[in-house]
PDB file of N, CA and C in Angstrom:
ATOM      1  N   UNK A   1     -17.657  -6.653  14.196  1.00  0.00           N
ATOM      2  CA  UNK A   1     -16.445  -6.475  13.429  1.00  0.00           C
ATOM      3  C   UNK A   1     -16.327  -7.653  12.466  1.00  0.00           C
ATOM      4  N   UNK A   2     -15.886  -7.169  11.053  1.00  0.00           N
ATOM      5  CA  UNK A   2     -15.970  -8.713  10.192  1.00  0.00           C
ATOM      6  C   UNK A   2     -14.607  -9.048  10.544  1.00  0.00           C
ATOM      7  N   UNK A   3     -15.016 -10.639  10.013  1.00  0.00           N
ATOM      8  CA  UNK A   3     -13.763 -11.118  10.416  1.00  0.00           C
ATOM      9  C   UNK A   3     -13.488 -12.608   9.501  1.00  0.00           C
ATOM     10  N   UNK A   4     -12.483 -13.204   9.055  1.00  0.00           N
ATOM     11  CA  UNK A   4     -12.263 -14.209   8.071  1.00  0.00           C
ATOM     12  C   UNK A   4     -11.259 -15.307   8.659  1.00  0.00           C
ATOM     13  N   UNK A   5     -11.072 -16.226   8.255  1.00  0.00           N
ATOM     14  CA  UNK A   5     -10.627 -17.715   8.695  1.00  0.00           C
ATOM     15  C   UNK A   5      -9.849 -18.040   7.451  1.00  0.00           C
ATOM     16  N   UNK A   6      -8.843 -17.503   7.872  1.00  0.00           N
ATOM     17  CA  UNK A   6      -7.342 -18.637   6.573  1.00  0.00           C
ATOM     18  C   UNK A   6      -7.758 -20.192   6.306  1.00  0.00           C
ATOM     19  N   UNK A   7      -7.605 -20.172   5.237  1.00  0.00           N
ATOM     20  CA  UNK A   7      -7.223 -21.501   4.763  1.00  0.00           C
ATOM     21  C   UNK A   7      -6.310 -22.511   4.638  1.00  0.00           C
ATOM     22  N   UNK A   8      -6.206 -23.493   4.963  1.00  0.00           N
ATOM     23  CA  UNK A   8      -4.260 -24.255   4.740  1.00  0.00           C
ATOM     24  C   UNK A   8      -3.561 -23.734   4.197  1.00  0.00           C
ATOM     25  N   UNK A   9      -4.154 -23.362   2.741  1.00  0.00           N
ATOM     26  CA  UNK A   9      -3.483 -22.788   1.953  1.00  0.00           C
ATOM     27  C   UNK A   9      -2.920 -21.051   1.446  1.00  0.00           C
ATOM     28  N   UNK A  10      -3.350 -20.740   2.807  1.00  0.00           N
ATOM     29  CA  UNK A  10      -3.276 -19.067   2.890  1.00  0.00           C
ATOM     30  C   UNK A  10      -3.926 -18.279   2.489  1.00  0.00           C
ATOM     31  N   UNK A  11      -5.083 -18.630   2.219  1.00  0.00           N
ATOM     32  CA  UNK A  11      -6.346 -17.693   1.307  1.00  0.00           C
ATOM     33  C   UNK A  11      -7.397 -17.223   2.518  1.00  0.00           C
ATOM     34  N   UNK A  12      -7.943 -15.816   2.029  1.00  0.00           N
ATOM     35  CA  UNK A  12      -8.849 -15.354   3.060  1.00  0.00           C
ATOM     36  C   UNK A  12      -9.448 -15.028   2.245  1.00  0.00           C
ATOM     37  N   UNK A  13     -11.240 -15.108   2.786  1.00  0.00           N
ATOM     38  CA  UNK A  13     -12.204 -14.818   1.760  1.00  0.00           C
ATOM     39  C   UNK A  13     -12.471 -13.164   2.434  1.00  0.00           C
ATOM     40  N   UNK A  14     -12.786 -11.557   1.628  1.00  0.00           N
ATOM     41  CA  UNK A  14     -12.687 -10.724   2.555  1.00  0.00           C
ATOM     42  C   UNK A  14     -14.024 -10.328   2.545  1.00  0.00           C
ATOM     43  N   UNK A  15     -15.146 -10.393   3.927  1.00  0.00           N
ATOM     44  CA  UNK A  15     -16.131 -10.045   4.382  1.00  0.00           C
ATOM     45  C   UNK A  15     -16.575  -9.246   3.238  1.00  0.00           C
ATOM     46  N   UNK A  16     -17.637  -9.219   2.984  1.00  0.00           N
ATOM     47  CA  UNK A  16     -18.678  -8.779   1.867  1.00  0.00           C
ATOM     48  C   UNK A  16     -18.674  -6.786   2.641  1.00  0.00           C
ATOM     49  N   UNK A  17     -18.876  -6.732   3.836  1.00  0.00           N
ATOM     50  CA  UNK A  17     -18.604  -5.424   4.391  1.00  0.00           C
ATOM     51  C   UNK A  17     -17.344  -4.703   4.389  1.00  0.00           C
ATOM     52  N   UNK A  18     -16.744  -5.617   4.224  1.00  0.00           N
ATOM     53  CA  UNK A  18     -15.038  -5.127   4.112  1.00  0.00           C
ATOM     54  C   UNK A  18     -15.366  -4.552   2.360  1.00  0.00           C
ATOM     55  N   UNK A  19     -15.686  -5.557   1.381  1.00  0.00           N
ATOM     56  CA  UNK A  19     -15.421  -5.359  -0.065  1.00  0.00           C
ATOM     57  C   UNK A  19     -16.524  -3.823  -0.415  1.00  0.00           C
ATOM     58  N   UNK A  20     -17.019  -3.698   0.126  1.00  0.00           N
ATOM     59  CA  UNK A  20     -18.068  -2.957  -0.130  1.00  0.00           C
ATOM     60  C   UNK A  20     -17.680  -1.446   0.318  1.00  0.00           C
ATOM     61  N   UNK A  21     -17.026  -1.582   1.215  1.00  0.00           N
ATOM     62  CA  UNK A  21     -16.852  -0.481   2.081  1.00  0.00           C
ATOM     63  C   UNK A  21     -15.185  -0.095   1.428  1.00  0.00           C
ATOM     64  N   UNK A  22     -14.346  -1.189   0.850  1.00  0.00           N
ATOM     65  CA  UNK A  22     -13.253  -0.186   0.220  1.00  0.00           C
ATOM     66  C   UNK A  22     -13.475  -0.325  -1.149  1.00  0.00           C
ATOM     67  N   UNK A  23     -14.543  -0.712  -1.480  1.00  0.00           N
ATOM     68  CA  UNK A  23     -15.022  -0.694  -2.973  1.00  0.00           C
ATOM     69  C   UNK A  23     -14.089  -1.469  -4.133  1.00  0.00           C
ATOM     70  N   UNK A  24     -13.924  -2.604  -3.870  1.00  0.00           N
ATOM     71  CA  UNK A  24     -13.178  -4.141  -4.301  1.00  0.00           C
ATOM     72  C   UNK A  24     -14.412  -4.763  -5.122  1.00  0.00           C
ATOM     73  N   UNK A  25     -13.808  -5.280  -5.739  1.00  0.00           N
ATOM     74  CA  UNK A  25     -14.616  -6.083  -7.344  1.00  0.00           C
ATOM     75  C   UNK A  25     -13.662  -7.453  -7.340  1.00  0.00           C
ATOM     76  N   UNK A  26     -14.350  -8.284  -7.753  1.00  0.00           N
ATOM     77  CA  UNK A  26     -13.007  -9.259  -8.366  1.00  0.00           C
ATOM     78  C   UNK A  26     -12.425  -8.996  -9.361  1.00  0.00           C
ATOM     79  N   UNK A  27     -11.202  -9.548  -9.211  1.00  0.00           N
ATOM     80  CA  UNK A  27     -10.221  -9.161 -10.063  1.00  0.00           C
ATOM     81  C   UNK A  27      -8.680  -8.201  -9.334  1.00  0.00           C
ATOM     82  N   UNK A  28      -9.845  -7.210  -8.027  1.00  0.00           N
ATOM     83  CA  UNK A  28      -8.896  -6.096  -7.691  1.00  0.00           C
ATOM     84  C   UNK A  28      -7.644  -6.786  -6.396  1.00  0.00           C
ATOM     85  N   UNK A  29      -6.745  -6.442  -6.616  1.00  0.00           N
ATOM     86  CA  UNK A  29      -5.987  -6.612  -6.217  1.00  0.00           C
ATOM     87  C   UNK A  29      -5.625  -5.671  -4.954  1.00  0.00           C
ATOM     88  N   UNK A  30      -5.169  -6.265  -3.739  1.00  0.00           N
ATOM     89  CA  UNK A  30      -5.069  -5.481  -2.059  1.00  0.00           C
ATOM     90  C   UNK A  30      -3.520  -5.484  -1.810  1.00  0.00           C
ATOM     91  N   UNK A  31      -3.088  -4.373  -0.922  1.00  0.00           N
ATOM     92  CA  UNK A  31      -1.749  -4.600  -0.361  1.00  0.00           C
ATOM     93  C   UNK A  31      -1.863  -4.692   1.071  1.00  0.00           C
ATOM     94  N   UNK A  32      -1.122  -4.861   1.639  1.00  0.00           N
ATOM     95  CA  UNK A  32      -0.707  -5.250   2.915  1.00  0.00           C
ATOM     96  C   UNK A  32       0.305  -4.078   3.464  1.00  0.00           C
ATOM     97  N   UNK A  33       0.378  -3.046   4.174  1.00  0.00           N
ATOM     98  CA  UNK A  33       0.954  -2.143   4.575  1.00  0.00           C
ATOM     99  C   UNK A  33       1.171  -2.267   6.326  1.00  0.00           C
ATOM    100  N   UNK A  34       2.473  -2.100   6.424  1.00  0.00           N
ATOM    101  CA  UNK A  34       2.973  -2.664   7.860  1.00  0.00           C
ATOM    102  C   UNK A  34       2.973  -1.776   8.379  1.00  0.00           C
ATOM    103  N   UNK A  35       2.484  -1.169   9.442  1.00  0.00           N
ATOM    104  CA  UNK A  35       2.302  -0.285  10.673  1.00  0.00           C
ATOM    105  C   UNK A  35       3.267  -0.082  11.435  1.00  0.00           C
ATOM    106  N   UNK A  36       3.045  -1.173  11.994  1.00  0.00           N
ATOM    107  CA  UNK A  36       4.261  -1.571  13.295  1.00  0.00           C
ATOM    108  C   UNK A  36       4.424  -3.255  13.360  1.00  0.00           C
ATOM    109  N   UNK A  37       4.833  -3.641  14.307  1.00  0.00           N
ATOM    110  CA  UNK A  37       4.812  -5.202  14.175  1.00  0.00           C
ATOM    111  C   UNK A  37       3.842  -6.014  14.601  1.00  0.00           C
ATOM    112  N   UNK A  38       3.002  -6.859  13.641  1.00  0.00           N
ATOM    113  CA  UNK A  38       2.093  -7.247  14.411  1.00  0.00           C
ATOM    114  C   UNK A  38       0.386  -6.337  13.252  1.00  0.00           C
ATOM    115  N   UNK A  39       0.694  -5.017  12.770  1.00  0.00           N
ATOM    116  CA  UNK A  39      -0.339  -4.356  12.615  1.00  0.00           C
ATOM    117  C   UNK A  39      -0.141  -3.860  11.458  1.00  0.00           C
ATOM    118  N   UNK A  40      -1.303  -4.096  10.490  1.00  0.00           N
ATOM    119  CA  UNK A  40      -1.309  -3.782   8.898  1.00  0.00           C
ATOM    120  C   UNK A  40      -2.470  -3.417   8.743  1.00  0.00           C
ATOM    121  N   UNK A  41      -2.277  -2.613   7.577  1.00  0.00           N
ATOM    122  CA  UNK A  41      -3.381  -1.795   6.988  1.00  0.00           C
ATOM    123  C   UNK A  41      -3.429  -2.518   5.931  1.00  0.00           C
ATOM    124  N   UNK A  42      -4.827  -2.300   5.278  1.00  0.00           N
ATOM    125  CA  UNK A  42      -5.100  -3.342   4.062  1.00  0.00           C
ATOM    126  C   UNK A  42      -5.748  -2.289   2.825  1.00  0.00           C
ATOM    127  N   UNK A  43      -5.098  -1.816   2.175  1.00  0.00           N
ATOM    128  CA  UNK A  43      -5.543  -1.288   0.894  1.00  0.00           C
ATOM    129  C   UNK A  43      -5.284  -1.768  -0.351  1.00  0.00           C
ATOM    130  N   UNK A  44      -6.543  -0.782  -0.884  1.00  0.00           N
ATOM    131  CA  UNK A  44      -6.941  -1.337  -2.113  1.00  0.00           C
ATOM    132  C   UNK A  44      -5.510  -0.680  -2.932  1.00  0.00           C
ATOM    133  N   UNK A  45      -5.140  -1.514  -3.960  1.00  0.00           N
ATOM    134  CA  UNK A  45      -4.209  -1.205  -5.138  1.00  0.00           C
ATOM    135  C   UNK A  45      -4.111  -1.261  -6.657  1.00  0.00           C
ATOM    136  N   UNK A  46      -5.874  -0.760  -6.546  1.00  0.00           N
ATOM    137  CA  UNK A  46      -6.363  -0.781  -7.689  1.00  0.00           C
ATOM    138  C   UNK A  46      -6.841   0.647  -8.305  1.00  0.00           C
ATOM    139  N   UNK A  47      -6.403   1.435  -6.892  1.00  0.00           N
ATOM    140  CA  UNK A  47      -6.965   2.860  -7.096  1.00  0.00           C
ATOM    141  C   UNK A  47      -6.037   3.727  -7.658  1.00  0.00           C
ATOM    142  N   UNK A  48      -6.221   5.331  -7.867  1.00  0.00           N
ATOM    143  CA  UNK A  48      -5.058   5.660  -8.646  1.00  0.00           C
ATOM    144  C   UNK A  48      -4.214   6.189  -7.628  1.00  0.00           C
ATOM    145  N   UNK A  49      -2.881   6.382  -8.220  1.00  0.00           N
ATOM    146  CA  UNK A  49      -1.735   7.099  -7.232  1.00  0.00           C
ATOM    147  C   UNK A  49      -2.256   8.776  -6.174  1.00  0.00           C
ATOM    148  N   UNK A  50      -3.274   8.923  -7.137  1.00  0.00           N
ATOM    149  CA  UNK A  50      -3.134  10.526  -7.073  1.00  0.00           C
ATOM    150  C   UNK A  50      -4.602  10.450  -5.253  1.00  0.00           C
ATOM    151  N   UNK A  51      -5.019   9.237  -5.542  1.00  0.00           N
ATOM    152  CA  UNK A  51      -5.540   9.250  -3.931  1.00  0.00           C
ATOM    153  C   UNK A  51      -4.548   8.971  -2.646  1.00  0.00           C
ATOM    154  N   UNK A  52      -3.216   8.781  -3.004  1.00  0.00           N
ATOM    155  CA  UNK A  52      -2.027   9.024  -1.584  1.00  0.00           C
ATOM    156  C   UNK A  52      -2.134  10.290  -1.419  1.00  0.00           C
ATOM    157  N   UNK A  53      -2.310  11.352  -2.501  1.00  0.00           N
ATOM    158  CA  UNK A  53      -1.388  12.827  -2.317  1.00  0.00           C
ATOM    159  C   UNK A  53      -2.096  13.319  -0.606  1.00  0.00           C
ATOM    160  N   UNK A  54      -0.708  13.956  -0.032  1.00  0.00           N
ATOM    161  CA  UNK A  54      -0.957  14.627   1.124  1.00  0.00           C
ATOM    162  C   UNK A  54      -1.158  13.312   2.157  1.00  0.00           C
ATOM    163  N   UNK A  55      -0.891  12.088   2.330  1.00  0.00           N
ATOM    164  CA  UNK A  55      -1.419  11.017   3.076  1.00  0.00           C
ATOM    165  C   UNK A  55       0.180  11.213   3.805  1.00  0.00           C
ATOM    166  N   UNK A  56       1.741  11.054   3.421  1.00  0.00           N
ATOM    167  CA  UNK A  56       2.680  11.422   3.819  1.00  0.00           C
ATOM    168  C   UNK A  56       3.121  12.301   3.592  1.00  0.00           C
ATOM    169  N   UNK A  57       2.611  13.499   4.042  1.00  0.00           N
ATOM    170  CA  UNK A  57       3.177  14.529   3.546  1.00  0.00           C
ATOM    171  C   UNK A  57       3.826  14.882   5.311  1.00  0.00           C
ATOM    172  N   UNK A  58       5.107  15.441   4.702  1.00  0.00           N
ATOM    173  CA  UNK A  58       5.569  15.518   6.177  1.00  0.00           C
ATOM    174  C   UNK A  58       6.550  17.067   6.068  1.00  0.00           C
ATOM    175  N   UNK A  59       5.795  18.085   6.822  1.00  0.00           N
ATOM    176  CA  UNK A  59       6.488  19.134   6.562  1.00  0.00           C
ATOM    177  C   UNK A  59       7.821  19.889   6.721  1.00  0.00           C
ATOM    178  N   UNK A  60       8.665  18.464   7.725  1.00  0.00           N
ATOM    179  CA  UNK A  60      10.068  18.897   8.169  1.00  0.00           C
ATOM    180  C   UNK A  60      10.932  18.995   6.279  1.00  0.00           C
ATOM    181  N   UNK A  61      10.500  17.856   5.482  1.00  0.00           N
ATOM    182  CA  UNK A  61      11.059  17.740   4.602  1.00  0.00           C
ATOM    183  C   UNK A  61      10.463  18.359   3.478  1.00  0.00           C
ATOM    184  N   UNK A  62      11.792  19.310   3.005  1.00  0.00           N
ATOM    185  CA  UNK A  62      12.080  20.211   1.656  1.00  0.00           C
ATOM    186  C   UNK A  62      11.495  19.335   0.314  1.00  0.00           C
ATOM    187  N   UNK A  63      11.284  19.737  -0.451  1.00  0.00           N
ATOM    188  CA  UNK A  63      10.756  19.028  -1.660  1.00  0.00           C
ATOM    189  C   UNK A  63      11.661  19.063  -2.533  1.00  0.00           C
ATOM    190  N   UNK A  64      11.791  17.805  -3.271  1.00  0.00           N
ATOM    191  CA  UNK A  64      12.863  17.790  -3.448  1.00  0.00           C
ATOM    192  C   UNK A  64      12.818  18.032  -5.739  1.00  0.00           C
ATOM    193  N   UNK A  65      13.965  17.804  -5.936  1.00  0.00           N
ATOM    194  CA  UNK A  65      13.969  18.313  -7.621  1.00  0.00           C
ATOM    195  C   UNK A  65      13.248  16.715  -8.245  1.00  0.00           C
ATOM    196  N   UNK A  66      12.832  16.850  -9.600  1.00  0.00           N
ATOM    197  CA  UNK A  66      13.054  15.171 -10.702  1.00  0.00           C
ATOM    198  C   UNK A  66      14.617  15.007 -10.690  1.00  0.00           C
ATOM    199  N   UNK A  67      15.596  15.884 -10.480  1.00  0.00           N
ATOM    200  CA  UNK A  67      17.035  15.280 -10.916  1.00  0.00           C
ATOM    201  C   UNK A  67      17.732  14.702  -9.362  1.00  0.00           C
ATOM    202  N   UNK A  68      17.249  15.253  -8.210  1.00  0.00           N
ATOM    203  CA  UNK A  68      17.518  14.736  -6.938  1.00  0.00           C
ATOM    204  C   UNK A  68      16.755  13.420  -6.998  1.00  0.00           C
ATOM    205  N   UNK A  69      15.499  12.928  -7.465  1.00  0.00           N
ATOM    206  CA  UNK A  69      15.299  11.643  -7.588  1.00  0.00           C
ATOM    207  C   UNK A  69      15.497  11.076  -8.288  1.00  0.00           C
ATOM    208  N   UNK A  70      16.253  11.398  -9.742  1.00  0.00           N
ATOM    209  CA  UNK A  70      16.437  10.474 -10.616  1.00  0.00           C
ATOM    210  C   UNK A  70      18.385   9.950 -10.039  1.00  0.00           C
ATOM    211  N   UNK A  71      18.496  11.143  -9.135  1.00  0.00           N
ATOM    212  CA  UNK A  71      20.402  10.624  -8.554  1.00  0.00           C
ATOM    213  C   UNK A  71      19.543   9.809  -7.370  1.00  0.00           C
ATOM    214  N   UNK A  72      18.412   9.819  -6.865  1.00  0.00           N
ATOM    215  CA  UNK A  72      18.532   8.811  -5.520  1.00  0.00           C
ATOM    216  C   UNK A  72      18.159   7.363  -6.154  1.00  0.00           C
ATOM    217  N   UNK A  73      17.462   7.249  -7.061  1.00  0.00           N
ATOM    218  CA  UNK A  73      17.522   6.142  -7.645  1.00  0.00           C
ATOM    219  C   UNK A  73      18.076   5.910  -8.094  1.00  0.00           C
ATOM    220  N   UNK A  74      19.151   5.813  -8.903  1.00  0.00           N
ATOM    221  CA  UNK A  74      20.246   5.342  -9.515  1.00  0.00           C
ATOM    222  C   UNK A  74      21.097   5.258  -8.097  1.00  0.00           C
ATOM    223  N   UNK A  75      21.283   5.870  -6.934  1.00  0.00           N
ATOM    224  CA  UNK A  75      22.368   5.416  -6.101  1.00  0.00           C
ATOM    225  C   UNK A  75      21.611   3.955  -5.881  1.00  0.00           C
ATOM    226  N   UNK A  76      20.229   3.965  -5.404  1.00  0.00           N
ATOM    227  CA  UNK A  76      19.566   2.950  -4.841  1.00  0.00           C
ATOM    228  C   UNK A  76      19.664   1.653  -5.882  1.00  0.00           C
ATOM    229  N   UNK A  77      19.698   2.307  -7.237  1.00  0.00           N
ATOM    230  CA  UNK A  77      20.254   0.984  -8.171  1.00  0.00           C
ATOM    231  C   UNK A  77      21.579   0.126  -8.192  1.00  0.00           C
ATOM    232  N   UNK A  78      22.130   0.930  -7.852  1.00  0.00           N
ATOM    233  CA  UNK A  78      23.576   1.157  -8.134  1.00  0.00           C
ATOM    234  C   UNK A  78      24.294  -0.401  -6.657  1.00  0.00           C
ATOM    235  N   UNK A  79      23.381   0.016  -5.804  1.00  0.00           N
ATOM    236  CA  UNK A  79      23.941  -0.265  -4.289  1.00  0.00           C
ATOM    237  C   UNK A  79      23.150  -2.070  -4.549  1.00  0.00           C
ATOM    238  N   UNK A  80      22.229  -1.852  -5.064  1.00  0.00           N
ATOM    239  CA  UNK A  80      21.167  -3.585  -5.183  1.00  0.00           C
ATOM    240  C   UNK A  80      22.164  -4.101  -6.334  1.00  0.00           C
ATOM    241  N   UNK A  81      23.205  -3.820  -7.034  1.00  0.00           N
ATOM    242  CA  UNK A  81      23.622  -4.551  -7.716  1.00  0.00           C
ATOM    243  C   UNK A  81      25.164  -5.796  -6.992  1.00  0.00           C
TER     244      UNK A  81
END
């Protein structure tokens, strides 16, 4: 299993098998996605949107309109002010 060693300064170099295998270049930029506590997923965020589709897709929930999300964002704006 690869594996990397922080630096003082919070930097991790990421295993040459890791970069290879989610297909990372320099330059590309990674996120950090929280699981549960304790457990993260590490993806790439250099790829396009359209590789999530169907990743949360959750069938209890109705699909919703552009004008039902353009009112949930603006409440969500509305409330951070």
């Amino acid at each position: 299993m690869p594996s990397a060693t922080m630096t003082s300064k919070g930097q991790l170099t990421v295993p040459v098998q890791v970069r290879n295998a989610m297909g990372l270049e320099a330059g590309d930029r990674v996120e950090f996605v929280e699981l549960g506590k304790g457990h993260f997923e590490i993806m790439a965020a250099t790829r396009s949107i359209r590789e999530l589709e169907g990743r949360y897709y959750d069938k209890r929930r109705k699909p919703v309109t552009l004008e039902e999300m353009d009112a949930a964002i603006a409440r969500g704006a509305a409330r951070s002010r």
